[in-house]
C-alpha atoms as a PDB file:
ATOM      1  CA  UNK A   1     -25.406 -33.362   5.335  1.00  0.00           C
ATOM      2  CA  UNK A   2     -27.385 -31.420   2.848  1.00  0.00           C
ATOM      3  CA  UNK A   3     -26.500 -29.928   0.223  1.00  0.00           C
ATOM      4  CA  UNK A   4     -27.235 -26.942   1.112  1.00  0.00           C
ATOM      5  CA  UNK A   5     -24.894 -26.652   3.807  1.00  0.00           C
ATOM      6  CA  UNK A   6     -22.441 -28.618   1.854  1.00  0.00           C
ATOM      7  CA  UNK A   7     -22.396 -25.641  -0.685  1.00  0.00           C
ATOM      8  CA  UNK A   8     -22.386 -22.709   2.768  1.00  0.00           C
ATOM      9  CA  UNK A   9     -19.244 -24.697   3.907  1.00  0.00           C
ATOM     10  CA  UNK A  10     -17.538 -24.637   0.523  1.00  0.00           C
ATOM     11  CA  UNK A  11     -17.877 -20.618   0.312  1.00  0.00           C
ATOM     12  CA  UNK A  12     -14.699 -18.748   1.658  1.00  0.00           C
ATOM     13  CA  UNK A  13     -13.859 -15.300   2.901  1.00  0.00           C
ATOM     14  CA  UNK A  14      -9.870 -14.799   2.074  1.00  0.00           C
ATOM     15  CA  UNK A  15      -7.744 -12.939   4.433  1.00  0.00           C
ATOM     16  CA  UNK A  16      -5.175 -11.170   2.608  1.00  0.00           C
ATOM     17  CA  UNK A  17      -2.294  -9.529   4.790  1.00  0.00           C
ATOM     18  CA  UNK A  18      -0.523  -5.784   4.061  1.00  0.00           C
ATOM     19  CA  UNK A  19       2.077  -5.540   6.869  1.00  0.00           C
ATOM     20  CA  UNK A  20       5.127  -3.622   6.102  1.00  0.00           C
ATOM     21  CA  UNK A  21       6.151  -1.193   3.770  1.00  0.00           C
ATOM     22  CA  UNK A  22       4.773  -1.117   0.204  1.00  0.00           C
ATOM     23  CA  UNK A  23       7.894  -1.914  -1.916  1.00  0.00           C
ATOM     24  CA  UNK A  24       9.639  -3.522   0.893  1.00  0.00           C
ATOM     25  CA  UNK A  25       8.238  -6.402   2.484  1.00  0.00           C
ATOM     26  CA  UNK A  26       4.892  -5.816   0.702  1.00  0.00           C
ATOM     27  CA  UNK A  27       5.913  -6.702  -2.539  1.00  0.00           C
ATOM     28  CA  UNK A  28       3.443  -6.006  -5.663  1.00  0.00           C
ATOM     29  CA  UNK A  29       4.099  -9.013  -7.929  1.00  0.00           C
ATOM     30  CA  UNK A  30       3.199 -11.137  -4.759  1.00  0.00           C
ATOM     31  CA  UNK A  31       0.764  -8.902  -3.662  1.00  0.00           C
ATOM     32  CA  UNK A  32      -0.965  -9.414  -7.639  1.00  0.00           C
ATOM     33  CA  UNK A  33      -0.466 -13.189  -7.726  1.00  0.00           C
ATOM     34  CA  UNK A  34      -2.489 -13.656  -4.367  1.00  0.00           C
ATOM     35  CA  UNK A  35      -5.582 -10.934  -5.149  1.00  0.00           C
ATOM     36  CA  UNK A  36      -5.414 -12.666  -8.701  1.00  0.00           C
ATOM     37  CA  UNK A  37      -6.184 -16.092  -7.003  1.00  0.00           C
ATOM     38  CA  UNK A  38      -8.796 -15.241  -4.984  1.00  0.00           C
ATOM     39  CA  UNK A  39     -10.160 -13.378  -7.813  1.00  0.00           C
ATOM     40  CA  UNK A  40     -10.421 -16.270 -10.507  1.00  0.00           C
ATOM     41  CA  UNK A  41     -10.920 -18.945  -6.732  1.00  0.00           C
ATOM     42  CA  UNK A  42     -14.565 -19.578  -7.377  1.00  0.00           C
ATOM     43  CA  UNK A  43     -14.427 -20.650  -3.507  1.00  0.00           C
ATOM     44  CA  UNK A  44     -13.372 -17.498  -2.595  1.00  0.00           C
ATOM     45  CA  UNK A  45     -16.699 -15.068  -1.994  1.00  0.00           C
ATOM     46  CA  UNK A  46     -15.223 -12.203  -0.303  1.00  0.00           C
ATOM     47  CA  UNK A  47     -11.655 -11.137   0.549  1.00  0.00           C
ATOM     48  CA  UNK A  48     -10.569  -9.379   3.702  1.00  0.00           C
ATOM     49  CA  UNK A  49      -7.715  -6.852   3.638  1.00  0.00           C
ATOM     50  CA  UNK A  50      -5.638  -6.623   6.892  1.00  0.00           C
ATOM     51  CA  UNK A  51      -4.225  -3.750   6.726  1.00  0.00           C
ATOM     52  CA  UNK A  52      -1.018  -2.422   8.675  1.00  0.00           C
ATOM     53  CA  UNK A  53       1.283  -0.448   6.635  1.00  0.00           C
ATOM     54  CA  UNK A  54       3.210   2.778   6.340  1.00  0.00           C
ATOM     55  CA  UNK A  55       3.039   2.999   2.581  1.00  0.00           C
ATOM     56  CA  UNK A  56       5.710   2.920   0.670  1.00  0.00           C
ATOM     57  CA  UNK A  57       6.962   3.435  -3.078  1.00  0.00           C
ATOM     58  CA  UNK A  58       4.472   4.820  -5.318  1.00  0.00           C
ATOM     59  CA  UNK A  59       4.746   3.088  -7.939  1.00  0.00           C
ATOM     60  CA  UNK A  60       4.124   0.093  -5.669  1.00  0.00           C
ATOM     61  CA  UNK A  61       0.909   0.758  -4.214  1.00  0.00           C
ATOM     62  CA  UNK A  62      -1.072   2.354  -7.126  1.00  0.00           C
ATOM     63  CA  UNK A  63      -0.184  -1.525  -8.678  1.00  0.00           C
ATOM     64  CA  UNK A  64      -1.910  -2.967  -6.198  1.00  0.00           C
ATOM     65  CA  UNK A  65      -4.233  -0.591  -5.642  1.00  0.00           C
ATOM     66  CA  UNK A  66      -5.302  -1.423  -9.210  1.00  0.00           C
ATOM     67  CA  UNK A  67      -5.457  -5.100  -8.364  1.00  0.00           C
ATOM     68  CA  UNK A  68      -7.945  -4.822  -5.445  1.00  0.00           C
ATOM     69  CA  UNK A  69      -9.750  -2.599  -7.821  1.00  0.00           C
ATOM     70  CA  UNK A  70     -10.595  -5.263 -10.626  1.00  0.00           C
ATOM     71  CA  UNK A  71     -11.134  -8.014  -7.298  1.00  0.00           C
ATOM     72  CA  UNK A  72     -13.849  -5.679  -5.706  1.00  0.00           C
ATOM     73  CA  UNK A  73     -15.276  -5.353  -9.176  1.00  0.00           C
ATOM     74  CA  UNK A  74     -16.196  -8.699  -9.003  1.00  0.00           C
ATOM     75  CA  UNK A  75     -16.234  -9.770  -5.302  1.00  0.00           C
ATOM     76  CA  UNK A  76     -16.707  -8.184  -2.179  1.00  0.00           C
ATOM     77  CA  UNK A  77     -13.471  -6.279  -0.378  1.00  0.00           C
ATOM     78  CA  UNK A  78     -13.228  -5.067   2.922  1.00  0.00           C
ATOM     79  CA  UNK A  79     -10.070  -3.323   4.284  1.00  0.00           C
ATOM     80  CA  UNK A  80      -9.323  -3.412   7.689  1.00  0.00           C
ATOM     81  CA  UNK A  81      -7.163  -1.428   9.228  1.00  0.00           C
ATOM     82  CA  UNK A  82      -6.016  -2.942  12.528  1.00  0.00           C
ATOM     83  CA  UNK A  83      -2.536  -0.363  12.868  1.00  0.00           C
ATOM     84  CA  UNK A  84      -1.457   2.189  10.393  1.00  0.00           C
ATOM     85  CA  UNK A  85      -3.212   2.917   7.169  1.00  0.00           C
ATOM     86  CA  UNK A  86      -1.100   5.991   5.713  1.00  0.00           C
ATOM     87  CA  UNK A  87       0.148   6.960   2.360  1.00  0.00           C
ATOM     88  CA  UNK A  88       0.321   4.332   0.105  1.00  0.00           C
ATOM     89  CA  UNK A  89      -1.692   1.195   2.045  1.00  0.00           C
ATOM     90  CA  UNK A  90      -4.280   4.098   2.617  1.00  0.00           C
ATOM     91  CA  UNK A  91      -3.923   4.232  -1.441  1.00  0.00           C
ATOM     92  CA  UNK A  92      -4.942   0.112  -1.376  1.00  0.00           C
ATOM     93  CA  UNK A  93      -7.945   0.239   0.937  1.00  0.00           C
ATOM     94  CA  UNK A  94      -9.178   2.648  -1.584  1.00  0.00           C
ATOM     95  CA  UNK A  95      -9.869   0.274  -4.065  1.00  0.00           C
ATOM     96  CA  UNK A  96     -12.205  -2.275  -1.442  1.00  0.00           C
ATOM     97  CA  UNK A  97     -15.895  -0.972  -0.947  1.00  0.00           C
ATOM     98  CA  UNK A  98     -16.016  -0.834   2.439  1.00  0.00           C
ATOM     99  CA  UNK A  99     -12.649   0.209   4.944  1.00  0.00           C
ATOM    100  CA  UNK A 100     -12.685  -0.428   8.552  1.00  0.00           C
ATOM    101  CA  UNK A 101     -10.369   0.575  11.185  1.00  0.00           C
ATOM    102  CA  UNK A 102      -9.201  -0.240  14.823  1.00  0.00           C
ATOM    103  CA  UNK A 103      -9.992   2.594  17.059  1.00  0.00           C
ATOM    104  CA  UNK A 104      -6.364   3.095  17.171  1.00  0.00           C
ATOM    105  CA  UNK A 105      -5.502   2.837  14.052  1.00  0.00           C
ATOM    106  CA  UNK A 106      -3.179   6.016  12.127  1.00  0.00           C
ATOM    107  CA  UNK A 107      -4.820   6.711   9.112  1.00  0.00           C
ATOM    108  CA  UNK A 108      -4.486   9.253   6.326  1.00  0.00           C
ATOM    109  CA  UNK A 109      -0.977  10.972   5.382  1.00  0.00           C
ATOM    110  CA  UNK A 110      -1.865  11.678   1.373  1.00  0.00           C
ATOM    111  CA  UNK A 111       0.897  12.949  -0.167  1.00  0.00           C
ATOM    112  CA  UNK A 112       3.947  12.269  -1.788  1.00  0.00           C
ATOM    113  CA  UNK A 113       7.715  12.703  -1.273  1.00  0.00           C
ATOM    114  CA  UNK A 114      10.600  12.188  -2.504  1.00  0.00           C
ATOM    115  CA  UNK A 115      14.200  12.637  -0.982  1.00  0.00           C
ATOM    116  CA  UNK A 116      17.644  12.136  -1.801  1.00  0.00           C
ATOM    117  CA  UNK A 117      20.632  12.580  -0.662  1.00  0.00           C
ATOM    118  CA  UNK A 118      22.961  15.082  -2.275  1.00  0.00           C
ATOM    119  CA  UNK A 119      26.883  13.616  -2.030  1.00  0.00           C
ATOM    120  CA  UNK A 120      28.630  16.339  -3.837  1.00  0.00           C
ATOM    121  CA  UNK A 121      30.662  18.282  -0.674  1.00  0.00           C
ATOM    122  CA  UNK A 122      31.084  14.297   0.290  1.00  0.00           C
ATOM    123  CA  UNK A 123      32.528  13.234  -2.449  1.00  0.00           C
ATOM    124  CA  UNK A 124      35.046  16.538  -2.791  1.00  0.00           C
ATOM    125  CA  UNK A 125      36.265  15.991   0.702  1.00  0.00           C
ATOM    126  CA  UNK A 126      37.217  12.729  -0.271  1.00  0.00           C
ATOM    127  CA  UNK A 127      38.770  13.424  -3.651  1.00  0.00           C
ATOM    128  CA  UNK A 128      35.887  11.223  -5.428  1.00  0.00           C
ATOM    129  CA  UNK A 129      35.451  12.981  -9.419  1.00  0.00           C
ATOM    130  CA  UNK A 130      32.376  11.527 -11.029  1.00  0.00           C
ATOM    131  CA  UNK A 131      32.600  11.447 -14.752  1.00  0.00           C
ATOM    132  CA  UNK A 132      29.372  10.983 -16.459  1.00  0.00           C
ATOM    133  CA  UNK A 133      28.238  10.630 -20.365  1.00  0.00           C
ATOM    134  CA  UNK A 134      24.580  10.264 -21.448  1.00  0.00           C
ATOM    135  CA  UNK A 135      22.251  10.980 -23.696  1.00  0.00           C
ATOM    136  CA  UNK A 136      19.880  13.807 -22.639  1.00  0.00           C
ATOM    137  CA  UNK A 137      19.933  16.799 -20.080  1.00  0.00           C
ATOM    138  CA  UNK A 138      17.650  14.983 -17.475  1.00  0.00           C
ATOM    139  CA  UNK A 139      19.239  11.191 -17.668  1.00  0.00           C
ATOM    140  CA  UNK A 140      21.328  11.721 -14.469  1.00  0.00           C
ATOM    141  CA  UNK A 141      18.319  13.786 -12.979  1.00  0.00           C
ATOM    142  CA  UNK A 142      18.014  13.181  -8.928  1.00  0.00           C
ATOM    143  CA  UNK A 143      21.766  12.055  -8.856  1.00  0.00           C
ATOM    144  CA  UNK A 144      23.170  11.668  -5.199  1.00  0.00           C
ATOM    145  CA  UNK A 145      26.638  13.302  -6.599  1.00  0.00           C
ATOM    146  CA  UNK A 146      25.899  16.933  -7.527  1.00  0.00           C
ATOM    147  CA  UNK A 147      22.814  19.360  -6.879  1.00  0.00           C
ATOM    148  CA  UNK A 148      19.611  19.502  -8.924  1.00  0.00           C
ATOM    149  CA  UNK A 149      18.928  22.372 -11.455  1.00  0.00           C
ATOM    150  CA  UNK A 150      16.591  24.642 -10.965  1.00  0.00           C
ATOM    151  CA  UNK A 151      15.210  23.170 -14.106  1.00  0.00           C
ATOM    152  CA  UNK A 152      15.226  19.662 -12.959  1.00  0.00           C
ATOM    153  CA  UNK A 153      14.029  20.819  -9.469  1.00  0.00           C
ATOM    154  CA  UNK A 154      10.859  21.940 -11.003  1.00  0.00           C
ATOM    155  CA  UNK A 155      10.482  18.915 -13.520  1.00  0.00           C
ATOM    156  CA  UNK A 156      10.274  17.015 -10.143  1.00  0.00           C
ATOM    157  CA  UNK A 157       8.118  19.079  -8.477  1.00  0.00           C
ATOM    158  CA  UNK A 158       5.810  18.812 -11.522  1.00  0.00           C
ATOM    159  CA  UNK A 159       6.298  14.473 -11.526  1.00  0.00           C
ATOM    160  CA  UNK A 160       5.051  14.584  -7.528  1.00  0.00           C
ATOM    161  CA  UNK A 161       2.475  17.091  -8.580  1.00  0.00           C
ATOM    162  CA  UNK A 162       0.781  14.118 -11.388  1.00  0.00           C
ATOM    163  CA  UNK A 163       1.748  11.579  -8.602  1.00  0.00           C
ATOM    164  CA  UNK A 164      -0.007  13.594  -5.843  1.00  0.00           C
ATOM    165  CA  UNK A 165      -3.265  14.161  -8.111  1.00  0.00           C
ATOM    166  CA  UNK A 166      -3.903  10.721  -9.250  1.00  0.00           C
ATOM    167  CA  UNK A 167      -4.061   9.973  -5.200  1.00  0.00           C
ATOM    168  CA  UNK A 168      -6.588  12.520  -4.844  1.00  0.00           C
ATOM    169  CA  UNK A 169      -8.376  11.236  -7.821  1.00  0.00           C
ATOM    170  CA  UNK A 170      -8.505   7.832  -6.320  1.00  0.00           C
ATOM    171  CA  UNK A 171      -9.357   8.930  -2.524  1.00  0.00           C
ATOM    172  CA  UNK A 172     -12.234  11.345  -3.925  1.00  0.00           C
ATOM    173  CA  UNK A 173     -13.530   8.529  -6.395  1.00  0.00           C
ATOM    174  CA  UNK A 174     -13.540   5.828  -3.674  1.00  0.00           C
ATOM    175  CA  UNK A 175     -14.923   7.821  -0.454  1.00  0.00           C
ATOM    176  CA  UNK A 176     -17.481  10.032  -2.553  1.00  0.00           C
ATOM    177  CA  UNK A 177     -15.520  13.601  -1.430  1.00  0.00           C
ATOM    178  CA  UNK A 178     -15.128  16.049  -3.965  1.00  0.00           C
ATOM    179  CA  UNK A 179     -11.373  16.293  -4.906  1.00  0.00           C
ATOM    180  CA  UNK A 180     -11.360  20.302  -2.892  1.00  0.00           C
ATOM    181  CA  UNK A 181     -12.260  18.387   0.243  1.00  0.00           C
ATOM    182  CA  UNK A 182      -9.673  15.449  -0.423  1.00  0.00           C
ATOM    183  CA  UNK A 183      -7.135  18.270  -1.082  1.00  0.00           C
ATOM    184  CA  UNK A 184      -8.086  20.094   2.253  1.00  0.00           C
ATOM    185  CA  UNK A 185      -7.420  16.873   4.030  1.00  0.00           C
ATOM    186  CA  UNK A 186      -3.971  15.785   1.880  1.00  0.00           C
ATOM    187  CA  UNK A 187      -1.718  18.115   4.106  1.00  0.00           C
ATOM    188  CA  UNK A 188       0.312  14.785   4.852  1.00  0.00           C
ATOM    189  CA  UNK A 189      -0.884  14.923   8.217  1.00  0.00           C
ATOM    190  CA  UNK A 190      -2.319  11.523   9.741  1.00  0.00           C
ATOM    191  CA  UNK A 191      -5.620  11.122  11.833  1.00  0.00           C
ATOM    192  CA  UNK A 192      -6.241   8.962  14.650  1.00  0.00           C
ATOM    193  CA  UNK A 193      -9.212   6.336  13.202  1.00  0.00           C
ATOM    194  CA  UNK A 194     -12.417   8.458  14.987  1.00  0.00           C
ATOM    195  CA  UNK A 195     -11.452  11.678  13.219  1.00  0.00           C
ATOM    196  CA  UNK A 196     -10.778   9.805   9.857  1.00  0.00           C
ATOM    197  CA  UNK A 197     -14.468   8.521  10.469  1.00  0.00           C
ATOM    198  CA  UNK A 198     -15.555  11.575  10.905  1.00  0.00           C
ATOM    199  CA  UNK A 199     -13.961  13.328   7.702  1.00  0.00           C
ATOM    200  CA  UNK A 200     -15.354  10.291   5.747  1.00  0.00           C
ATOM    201  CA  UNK A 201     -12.064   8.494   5.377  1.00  0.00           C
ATOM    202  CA  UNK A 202     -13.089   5.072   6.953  1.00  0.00           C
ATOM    203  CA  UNK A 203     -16.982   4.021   6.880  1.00  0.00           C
ATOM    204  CA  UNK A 204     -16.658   2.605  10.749  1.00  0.00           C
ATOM    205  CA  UNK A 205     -14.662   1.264  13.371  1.00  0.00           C
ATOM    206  CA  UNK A 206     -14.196  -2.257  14.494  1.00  0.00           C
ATOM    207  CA  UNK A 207     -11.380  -4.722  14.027  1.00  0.00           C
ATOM    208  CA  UNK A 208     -10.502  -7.578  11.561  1.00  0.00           C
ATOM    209  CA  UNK A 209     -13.318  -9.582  12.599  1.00  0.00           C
ATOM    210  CA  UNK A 210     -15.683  -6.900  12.129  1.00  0.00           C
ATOM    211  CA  UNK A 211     -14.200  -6.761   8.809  1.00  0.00           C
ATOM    212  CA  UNK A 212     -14.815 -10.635   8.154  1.00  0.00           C
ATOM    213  CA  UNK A 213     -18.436 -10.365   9.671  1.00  0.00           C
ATOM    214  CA  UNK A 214     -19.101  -7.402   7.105  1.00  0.00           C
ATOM    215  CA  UNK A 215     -17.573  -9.913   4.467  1.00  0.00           C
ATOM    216  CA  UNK A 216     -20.232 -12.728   5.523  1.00  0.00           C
ATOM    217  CA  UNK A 217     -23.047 -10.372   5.373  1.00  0.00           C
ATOM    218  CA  UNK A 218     -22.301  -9.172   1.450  1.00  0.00           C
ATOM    219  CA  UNK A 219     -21.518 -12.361   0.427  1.00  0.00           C
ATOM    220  CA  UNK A 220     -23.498 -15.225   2.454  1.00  0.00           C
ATOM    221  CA  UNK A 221     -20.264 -17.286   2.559  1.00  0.00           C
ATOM    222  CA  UNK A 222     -19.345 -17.915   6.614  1.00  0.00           C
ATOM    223  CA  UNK A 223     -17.421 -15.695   9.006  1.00  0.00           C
ATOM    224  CA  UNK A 224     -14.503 -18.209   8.911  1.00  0.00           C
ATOM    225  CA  UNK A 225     -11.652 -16.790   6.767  1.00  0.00           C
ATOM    226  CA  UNK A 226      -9.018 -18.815   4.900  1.00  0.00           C
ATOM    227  CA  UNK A 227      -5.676 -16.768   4.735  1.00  0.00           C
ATOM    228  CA  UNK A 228      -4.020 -16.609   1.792  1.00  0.00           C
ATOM    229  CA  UNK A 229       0.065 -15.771   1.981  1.00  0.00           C
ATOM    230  CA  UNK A 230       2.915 -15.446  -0.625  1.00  0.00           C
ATOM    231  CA  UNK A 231       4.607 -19.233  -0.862  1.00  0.00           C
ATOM    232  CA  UNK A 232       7.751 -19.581   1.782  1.00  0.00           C
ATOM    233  CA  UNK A 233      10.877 -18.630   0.575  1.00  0.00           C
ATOM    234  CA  UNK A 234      13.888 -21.482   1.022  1.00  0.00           C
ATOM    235  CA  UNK A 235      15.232 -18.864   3.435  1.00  0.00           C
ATOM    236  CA  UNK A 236      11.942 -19.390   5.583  1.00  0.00           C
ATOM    237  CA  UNK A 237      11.640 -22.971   5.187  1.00  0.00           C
ATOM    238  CA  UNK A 238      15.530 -23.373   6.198  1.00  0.00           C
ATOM    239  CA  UNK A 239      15.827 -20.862   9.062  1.00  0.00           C
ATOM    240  CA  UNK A 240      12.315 -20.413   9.674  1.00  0.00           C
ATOM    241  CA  UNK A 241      10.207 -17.355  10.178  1.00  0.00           C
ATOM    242  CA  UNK A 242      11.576 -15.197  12.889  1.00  0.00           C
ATOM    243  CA  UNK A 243      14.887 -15.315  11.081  1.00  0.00           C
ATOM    244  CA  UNK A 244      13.144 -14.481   7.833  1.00  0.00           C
ATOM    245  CA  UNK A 245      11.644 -11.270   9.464  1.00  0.00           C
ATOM    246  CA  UNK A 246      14.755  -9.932  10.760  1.00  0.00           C
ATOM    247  CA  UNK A 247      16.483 -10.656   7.159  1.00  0.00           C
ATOM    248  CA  UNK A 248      13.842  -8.968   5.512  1.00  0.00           C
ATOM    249  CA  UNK A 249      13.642  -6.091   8.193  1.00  0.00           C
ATOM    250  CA  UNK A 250      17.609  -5.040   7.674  1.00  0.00           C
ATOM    251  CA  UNK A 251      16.746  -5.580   4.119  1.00  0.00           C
ATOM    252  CA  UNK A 252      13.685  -3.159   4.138  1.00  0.00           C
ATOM    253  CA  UNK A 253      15.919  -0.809   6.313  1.00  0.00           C
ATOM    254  CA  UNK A 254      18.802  -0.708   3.559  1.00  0.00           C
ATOM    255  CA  UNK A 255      16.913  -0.197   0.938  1.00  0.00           C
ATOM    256  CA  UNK A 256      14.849   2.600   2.177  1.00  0.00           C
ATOM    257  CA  UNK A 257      18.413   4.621   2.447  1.00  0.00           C
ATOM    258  CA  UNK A 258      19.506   3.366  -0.697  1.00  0.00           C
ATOM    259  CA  UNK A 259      17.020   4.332  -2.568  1.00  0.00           C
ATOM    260  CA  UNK A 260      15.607   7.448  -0.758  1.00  0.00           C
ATOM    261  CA  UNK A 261      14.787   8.946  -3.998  1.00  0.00           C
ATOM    262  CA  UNK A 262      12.217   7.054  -5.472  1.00  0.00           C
ATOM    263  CA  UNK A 263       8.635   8.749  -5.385  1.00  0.00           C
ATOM    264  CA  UNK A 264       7.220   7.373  -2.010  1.00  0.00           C
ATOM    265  CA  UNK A 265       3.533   7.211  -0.743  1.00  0.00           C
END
């Protein structure tokens, strides 16, 4: 064998998966650890990002939106979106160079929301008092037991406002749209992948191995990706990984009603 080849078999195109909601069962410090790898993996030519996501907390996604930012400084990133691209995992493919999506795919929804639950009438009916002592006017701001000020209520109008405007920021900066066009599109409204082609949200169709093929061609390593995953929990390992998914999908399920509040993508 020469060496030549020896060197073409030792280059690798890294398959990194997004399924799930950001926050949820996309987690960011995993998420970090794996782009982080194949970033410093001299092996590692390209990464592929397979892409199937709702979105999720804000915080969440703009972390790893940074991450694929500093990998695609330095490697080639593709994001492929083979289901549902909205919100915040359309946030992450912003940071590859190149997005494609299934023909199917959902793409789009730029925005931000954020909802609570307001307990107060609740809590009177059942004869619940909440006492509370703190340290500023806003600590107990977006509080599930009483209403929000008209003061606070435009505090967090203003927060979503800085949240909503680094997402245009990023979508403008990434698909070369000025930030009046991104804002003309960031009703919250999804598009089926075509249209999103068309308004200059993806660059083309195809699937994940379209993807990996565009991942070859940038950086000469072979169209045979290596996937990289977050290490098995001892919940996996012991019950294995259908009953993982269903843990982690009640799990994802509670905490999305526990914690309606947060900022979400």
């Amino acid at each position: 064998m020469s060496i030549a080849l020896m060197n073409k078999m030792q280059k690798r195109i890294a398959v990194i998966e997004i399924f799930g909601a950001i926050g949820g069962a996309v987690k960011s410090p995993e998420m970090d650890r794996l782009l982080n790898t194949a970033r410093d993996d001299h092996r590692i030519k390209a990464v592929v990002l397979d892409v199937d996501s709702p979105g999720g907390g804000s915080s969440a996604s703009d972390y790893i939106y940074r991450s694929v930012k500093r990998l695609a400084e330095r490697k080639p990133v593709i994001a492929a979106i083979r289901g549902t691209g909205a919100s915040g995992s359309y946030m992450i493919a912003c940071g590859a160079q190149r997005i494609v999506a299934s023909p199917g795919a959902i793409i789009g929804s730029i925005g931000v929301i954020s909802v609570r639950p307001v307990l107060e009438d609740l809590l009177e009916r059942a004869g619940i008092k909440v006492n509370v002592n703190k340290t500023g006017a806003y600590k107990d701001m977006g509080a599930l037991w009483r209403e929000a000020t008209p003061e606070e209520q435009e505090k967090m109008q203003s927060l979503i406002d800085d949240i909503f405007g680094d997402f245009v920021t990023i979508v403008s900066e990434a698909r070369g749209l000025e930030e009046s066009a991104v804002r003309d599109l960031a009703t919250g409204e999804v598009y089926l992948a075509e249209r999103a082609r068309e308004l200059g949200l993806v660059d083309e169709l195809g699937d994940l191995y379209r993807a990996i093929d565009i991942a070859a061609e940038l950086s000469g390593a072979p169209p045979v990706p290596v996937y990289l995953r977050p290490k098995r929990t001892l919940r996996q390992m012991l019950f294995g990984s259908a009953a993982e998914s269903l843990v982690q999908a009640v799990a994802d399920q509670v905490e999305q009603r526990i914690f309606q509040s947060r900022f979400r993508l």
